[in-house]
PDB file of N, CA and C in Angstrom:
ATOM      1  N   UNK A   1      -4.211 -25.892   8.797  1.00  0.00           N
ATOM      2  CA  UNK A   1      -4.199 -24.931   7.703  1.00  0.00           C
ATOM      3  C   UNK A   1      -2.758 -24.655   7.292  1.00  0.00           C
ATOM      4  N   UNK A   2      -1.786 -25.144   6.142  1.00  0.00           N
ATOM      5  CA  UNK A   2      -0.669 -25.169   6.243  1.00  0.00           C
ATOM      6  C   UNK A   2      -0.532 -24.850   4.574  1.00  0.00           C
ATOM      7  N   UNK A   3      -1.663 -24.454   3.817  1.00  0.00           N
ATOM      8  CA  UNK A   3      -1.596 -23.781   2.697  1.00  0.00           C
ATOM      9  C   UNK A   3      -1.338 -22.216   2.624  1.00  0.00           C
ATOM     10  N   UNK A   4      -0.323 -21.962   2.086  1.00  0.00           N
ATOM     11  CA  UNK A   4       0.157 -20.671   2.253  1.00  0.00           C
ATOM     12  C   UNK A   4      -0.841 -19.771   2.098  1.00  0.00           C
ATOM     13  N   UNK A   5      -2.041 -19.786   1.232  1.00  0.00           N
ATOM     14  CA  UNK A   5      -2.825 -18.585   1.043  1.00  0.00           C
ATOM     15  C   UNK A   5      -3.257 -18.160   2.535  1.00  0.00           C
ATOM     16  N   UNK A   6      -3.270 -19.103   3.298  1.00  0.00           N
ATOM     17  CA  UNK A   6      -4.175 -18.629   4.960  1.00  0.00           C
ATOM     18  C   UNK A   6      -2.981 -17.268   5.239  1.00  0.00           C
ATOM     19  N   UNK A   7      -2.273 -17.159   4.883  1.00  0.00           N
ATOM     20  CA  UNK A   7      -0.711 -15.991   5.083  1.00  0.00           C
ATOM     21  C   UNK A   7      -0.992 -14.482   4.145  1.00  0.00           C
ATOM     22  N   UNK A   8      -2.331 -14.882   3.563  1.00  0.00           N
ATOM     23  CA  UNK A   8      -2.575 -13.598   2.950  1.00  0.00           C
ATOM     24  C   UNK A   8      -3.165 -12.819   3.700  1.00  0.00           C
ATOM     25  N   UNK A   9      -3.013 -10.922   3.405  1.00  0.00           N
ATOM     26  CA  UNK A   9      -3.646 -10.015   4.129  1.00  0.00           C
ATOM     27  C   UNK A   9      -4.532  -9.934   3.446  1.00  0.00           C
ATOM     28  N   UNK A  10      -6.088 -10.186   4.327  1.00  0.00           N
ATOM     29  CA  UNK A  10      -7.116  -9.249   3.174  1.00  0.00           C
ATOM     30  C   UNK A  10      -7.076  -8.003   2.838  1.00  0.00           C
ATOM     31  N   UNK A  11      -6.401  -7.607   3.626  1.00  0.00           N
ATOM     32  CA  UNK A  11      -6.802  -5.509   3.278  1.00  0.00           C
ATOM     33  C   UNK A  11      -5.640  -5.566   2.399  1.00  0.00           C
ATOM     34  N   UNK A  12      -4.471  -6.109   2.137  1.00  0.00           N
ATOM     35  CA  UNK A  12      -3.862  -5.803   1.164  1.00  0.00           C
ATOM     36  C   UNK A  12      -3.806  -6.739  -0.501  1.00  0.00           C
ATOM     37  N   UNK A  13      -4.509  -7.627   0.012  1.00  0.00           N
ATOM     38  CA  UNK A  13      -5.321  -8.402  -1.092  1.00  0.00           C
ATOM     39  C   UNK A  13      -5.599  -7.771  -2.945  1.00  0.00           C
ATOM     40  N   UNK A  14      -6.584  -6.560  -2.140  1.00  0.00           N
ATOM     41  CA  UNK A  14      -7.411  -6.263  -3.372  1.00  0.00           C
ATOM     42  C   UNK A  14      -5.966  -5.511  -4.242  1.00  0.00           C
ATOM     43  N   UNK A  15      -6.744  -5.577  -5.407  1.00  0.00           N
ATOM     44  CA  UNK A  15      -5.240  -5.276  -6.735  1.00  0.00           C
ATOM     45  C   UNK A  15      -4.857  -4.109  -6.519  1.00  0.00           C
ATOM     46  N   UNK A  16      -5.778  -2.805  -6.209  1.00  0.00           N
ATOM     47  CA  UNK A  16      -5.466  -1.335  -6.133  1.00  0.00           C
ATOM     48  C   UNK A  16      -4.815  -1.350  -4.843  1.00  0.00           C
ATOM     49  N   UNK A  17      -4.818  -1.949  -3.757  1.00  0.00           N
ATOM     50  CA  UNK A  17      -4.357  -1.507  -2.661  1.00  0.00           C
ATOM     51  C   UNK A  17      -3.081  -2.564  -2.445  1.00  0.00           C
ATOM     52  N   UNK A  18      -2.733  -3.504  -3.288  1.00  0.00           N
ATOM     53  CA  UNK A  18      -1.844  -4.238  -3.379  1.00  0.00           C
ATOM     54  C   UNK A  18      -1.065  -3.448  -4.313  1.00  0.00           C
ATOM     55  N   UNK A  19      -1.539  -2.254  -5.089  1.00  0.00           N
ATOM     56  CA  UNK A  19      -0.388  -1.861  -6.309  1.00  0.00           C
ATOM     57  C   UNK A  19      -0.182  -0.713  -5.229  1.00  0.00           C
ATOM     58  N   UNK A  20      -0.585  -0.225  -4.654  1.00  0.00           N
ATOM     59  CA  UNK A  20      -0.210   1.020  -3.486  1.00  0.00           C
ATOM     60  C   UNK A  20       0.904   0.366  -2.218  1.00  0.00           C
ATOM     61  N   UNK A  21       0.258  -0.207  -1.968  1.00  0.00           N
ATOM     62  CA  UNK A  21       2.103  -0.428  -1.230  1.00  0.00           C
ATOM     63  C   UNK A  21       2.627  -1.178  -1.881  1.00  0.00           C
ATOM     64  N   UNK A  22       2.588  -1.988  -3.088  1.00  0.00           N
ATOM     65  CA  UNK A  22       4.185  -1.813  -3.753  1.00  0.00           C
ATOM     66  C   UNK A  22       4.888  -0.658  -4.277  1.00  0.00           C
ATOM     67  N   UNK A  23       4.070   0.239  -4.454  1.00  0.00           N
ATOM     68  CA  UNK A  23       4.949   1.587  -5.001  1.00  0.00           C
ATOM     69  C   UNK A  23       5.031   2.384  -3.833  1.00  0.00           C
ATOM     70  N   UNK A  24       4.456   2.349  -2.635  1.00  0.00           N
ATOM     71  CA  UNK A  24       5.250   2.840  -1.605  1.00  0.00           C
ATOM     72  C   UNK A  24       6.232   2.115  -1.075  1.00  0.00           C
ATOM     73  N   UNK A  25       6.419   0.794  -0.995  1.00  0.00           N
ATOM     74  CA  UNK A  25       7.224   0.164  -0.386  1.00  0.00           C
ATOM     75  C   UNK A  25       9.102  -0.150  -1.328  1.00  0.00           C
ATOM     76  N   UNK A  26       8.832   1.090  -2.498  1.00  0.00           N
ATOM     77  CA  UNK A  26      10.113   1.405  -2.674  1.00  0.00           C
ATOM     78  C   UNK A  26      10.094   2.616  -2.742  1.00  0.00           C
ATOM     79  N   UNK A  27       9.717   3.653  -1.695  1.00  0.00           N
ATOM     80  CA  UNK A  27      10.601   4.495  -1.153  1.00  0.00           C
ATOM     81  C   UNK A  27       9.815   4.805   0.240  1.00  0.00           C
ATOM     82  N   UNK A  28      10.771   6.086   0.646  1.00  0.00           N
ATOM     83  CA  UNK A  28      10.395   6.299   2.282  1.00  0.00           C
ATOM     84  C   UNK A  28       9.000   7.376   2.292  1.00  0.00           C
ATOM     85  N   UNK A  29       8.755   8.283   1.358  1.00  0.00           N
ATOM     86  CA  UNK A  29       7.222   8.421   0.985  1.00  0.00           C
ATOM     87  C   UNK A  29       6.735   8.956  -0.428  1.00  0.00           C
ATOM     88  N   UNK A  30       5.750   9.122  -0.664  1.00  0.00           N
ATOM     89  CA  UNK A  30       5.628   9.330  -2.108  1.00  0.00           C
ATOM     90  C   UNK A  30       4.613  10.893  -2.285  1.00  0.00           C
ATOM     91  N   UNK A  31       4.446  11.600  -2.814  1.00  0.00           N
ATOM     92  CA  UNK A  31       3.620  12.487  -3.288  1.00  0.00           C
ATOM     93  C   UNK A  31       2.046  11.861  -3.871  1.00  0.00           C
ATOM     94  N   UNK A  32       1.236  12.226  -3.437  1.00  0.00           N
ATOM     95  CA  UNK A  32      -0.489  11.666  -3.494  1.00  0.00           C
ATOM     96  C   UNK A  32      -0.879  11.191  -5.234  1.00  0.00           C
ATOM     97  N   UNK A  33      -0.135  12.362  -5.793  1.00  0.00           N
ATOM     98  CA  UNK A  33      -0.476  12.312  -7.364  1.00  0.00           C
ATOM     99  C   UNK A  33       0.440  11.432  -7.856  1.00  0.00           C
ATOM    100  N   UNK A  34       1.691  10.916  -7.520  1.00  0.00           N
ATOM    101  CA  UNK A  34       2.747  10.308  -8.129  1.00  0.00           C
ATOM    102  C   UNK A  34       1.970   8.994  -7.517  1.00  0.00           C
ATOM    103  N   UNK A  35       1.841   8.522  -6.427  1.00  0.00           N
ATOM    104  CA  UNK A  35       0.899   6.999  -5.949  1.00  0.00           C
ATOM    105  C   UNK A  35      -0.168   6.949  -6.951  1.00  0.00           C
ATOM    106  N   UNK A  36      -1.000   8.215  -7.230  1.00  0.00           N
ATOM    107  CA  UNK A  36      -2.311   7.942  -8.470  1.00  0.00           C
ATOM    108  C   UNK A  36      -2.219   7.705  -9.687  1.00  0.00           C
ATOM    109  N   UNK A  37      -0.906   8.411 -10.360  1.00  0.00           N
ATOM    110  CA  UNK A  37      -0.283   8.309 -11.954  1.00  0.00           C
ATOM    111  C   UNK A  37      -0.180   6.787 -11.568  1.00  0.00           C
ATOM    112  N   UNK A  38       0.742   6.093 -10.836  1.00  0.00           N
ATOM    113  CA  UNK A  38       1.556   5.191 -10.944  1.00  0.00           C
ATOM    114  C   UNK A  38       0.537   3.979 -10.721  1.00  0.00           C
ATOM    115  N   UNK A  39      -0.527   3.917  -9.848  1.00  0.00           N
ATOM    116  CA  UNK A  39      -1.463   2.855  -9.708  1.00  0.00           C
ATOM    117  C   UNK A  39      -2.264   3.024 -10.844  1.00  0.00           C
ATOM    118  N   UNK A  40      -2.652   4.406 -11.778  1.00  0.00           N
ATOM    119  CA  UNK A  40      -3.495   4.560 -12.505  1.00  0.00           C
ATOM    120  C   UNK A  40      -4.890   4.328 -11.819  1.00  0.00           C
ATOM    121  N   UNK A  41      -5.009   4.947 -10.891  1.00  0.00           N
ATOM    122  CA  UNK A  41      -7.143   5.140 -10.230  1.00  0.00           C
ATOM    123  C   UNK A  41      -7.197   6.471 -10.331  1.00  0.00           C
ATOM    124  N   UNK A  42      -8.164   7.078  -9.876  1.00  0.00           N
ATOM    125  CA  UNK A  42      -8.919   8.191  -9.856  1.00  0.00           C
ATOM    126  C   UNK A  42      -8.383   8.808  -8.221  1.00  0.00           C
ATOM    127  N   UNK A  43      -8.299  10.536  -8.328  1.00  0.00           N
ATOM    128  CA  UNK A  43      -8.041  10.809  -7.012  1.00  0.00           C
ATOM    129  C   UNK A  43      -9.059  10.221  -5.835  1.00  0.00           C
ATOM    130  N   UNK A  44     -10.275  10.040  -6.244  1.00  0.00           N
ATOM    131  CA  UNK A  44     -11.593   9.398  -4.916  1.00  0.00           C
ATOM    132  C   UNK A  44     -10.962   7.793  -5.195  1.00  0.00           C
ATOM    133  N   UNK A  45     -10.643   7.512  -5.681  1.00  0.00           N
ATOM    134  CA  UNK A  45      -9.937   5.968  -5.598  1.00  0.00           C
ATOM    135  C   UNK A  45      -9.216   5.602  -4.609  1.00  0.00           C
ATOM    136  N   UNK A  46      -8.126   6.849  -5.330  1.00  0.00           N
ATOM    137  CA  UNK A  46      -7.025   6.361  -4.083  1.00  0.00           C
ATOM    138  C   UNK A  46      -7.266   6.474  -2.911  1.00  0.00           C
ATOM    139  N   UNK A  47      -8.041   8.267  -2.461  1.00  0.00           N
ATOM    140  CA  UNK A  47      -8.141   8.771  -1.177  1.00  0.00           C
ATOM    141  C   UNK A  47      -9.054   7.397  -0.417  1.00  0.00           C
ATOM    142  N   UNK A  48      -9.904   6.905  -1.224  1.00  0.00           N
ATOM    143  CA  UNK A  48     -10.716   5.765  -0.685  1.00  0.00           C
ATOM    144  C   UNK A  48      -9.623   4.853   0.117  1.00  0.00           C
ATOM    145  N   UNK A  49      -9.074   4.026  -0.972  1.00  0.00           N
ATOM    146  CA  UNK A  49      -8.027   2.968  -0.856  1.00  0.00           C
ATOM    147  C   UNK A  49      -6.730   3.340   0.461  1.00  0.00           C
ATOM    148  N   UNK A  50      -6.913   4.699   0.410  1.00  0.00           N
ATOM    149  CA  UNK A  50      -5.504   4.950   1.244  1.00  0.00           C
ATOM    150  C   UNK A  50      -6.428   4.946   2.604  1.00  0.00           C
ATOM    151  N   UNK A  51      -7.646   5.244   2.693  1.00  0.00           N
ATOM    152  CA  UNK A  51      -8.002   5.280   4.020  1.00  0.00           C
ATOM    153  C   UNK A  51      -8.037   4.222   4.307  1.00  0.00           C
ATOM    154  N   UNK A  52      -8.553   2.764   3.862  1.00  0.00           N
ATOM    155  CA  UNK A  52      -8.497   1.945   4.303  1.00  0.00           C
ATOM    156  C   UNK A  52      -6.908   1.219   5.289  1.00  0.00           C
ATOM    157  N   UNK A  53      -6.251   1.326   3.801  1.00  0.00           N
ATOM    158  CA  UNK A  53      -4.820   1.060   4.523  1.00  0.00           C
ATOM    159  C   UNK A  53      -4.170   2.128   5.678  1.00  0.00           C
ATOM    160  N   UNK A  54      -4.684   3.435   5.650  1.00  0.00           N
ATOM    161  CA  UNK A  54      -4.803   4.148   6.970  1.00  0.00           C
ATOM    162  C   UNK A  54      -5.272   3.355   8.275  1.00  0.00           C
ATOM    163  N   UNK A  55      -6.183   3.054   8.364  1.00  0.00           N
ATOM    164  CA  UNK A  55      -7.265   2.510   9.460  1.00  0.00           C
ATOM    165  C   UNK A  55      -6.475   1.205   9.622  1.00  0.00           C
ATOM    166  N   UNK A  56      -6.210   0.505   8.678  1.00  0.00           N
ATOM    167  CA  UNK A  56      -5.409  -0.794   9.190  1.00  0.00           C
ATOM    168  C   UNK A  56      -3.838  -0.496  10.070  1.00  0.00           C
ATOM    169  N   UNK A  57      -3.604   0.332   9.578  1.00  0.00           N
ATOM    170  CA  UNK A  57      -2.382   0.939  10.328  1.00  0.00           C
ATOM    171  C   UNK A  57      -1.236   0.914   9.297  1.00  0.00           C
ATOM    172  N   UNK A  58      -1.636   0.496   7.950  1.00  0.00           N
ATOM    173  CA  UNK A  58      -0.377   0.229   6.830  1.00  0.00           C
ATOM    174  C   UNK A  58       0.289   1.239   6.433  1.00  0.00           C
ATOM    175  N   UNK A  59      -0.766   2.444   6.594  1.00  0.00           N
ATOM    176  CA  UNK A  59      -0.229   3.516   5.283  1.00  0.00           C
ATOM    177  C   UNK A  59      -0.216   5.276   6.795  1.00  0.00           C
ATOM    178  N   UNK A  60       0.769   5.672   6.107  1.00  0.00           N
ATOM    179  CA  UNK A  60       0.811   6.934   7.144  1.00  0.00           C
ATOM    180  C   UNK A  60       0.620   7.998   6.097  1.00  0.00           C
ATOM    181  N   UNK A  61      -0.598   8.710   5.974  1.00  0.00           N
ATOM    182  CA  UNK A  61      -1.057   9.875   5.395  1.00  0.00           C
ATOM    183  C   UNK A  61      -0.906  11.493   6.421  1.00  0.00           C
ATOM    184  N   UNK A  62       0.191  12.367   5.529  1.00  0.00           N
ATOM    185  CA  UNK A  62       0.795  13.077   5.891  1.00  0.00           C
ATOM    186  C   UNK A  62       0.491  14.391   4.627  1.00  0.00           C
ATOM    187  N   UNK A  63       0.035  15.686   5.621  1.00  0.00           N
ATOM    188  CA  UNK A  63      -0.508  16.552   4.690  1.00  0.00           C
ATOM    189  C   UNK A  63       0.220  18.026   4.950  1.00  0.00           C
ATOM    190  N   UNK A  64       0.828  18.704   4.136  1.00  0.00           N
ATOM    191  CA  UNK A  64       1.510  19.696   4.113  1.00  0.00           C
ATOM    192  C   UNK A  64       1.513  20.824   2.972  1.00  0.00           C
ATOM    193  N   UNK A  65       2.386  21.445   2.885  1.00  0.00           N
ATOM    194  CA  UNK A  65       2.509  23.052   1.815  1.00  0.00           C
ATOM    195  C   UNK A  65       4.105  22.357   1.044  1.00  0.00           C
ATOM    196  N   UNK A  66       3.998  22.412  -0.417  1.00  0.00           N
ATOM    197  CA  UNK A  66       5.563  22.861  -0.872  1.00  0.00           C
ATOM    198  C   UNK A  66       4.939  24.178  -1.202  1.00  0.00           C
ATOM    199  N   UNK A  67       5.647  24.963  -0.816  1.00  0.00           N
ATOM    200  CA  UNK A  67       5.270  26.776  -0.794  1.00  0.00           C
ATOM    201  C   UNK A  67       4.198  27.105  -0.387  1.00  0.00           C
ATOM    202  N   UNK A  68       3.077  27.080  -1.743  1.00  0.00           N
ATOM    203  CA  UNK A  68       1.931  27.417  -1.323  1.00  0.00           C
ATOM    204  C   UNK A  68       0.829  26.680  -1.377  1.00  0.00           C
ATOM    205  N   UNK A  69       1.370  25.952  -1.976  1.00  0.00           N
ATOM    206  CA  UNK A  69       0.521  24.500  -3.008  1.00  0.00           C
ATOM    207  C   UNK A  69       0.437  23.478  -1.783  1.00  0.00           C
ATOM    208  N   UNK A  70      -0.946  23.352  -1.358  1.00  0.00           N
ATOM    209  CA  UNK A  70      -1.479  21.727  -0.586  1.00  0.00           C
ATOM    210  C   UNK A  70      -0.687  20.570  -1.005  1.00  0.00           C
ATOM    211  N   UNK A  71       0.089  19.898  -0.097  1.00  0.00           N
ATOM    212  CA  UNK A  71       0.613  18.375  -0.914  1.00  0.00           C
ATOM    213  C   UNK A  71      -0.146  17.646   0.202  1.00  0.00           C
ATOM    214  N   UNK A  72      -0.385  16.603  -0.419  1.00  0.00           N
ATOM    215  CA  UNK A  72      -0.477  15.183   0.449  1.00  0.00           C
ATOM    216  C   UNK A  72       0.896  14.059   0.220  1.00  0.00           C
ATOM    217  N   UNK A  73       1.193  13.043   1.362  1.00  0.00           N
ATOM    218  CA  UNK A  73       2.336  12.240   0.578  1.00  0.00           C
ATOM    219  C   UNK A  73       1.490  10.982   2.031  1.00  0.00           C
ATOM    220  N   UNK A  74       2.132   9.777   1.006  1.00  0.00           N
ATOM    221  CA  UNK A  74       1.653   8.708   2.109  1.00  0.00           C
ATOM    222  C   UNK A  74       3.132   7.745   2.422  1.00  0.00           C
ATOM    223  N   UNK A  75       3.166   7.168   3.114  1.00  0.00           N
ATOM    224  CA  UNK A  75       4.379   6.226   3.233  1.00  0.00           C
ATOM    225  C   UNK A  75       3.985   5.173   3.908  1.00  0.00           C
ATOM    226  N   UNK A  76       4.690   4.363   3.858  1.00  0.00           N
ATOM    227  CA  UNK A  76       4.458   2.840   4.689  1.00  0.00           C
ATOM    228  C   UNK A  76       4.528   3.360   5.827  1.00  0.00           C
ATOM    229  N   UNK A  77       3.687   2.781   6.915  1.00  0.00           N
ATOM    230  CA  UNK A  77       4.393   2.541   8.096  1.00  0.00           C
ATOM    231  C   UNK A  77       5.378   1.190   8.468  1.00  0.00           C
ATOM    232  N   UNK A  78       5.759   0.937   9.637  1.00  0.00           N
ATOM    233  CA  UNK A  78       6.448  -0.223   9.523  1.00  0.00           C
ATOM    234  C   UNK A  78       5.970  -1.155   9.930  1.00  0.00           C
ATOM    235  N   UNK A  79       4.714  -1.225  10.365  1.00  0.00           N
ATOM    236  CA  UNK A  79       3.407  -2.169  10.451  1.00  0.00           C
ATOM    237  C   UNK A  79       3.239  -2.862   9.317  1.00  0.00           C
ATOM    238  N   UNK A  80       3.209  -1.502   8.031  1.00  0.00           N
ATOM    239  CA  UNK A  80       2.781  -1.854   6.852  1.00  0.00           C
ATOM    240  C   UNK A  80       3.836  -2.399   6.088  1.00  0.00           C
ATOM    241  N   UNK A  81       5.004  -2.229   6.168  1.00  0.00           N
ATOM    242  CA  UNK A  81       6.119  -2.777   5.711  1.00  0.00           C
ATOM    243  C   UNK A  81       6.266  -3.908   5.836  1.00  0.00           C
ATOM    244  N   UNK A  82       5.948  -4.643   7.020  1.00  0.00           N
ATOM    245  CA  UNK A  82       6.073  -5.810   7.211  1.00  0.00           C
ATOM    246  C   UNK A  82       4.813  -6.559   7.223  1.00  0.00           C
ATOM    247  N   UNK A  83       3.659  -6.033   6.879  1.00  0.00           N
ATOM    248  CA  UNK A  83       2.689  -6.699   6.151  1.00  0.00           C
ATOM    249  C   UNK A  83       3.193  -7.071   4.875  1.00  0.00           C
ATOM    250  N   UNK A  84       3.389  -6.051   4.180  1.00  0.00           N
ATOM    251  CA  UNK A  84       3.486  -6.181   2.968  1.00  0.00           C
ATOM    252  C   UNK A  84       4.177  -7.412   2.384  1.00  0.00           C
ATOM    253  N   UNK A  85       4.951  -6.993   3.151  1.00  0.00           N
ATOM    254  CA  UNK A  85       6.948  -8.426   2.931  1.00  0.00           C
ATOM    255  C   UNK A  85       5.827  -9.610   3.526  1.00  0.00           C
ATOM    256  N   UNK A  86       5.426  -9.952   4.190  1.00  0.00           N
ATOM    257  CA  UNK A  86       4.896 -10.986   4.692  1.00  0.00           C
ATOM    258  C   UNK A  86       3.546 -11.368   3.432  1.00  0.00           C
ATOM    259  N   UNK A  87       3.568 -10.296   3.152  1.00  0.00           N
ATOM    260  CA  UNK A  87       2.292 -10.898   1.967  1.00  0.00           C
ATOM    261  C   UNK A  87       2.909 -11.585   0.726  1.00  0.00           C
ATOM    262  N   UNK A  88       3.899 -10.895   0.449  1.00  0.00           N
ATOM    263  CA  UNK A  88       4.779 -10.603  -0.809  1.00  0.00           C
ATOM    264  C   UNK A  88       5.042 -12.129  -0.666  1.00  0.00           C
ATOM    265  N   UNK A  89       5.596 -12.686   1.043  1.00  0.00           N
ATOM    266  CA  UNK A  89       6.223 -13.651   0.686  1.00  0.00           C
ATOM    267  C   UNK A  89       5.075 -15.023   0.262  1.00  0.00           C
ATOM    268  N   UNK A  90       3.957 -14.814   1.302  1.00  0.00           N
ATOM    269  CA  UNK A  90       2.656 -15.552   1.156  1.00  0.00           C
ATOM    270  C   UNK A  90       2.744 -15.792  -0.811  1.00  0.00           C
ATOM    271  N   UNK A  91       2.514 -15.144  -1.018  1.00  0.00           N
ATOM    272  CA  UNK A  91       2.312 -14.934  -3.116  1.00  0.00           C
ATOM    273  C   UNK A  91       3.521 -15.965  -3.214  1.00  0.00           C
ATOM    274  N   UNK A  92       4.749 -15.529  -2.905  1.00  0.00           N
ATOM    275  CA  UNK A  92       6.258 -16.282  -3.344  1.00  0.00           C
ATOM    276  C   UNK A  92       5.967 -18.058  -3.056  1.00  0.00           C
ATOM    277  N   UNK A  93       5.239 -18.044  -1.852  1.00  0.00           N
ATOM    278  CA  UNK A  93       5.137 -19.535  -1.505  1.00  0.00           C
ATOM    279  C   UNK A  93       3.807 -20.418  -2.188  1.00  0.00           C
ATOM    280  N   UNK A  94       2.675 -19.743  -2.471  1.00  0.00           N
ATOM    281  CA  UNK A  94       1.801 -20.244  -3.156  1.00  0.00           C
ATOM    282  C   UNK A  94       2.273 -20.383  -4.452  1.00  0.00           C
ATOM    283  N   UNK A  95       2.818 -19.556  -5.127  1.00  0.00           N
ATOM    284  CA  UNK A  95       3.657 -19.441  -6.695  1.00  0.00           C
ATOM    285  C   UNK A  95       4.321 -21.148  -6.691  1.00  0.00           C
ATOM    286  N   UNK A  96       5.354 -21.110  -5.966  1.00  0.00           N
ATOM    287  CA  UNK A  96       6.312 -21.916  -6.047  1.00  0.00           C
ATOM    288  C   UNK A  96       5.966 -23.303  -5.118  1.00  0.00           C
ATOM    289  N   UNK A  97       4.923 -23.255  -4.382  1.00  0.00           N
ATOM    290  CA  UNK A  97       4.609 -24.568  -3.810  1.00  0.00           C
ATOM    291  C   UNK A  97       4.412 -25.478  -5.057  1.00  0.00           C
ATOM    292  N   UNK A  98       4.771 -26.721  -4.658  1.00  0.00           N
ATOM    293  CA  UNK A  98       5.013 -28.119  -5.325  1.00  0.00           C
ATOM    294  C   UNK A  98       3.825 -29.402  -4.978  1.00  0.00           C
TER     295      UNK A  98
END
């Protein structure tokens, strides 16, 4: 098996959860609503999508107060970081294979 696609993650495969850690994976974490504007899904979308990448170990969901106001924020873990880069590169080598 020496075709790069065998180098793909399924859990990070699908398009919504492939556009979620690229927009976490440029910065160190993000605010719940700024990951939802920016992927454009629905809040039950994401919360869906993020559990998954929760359970895989990709995504670290972290829940707190700015003042008084509930935030959620998620961030890569570094599990997921280096899924990601490893997927990213999987795509780079199927792209450009000859």
């Amino acid at each position: 098996m020496s075709h790069p696609r065998h180098a793909l993650d399924e859990v990070i495969h699908s398009p919504v959860r492939f556009s979620i850690m690229a927009t976490l994976a440029a910065a160190e974490k993000a605010e719940f609503a700024y990951v939802r504007d920016a992927v454009e899904v629905s809040d039950s979308a994401l919360s869906k999508q993020a559990a998954t990448l929760e359970k895989a170990g990709y995504v670290k969901v972290t829940k707190g107060y700015v003042g008084k106001r509930p935030r959620t924020w998620l961030s890569l873990t570094a599990q997921g970081r280096h899924a990601f880069t490893a997927h990213v590169e999987a795509l780079h080598a199927i792209v450009t294979r000859t």
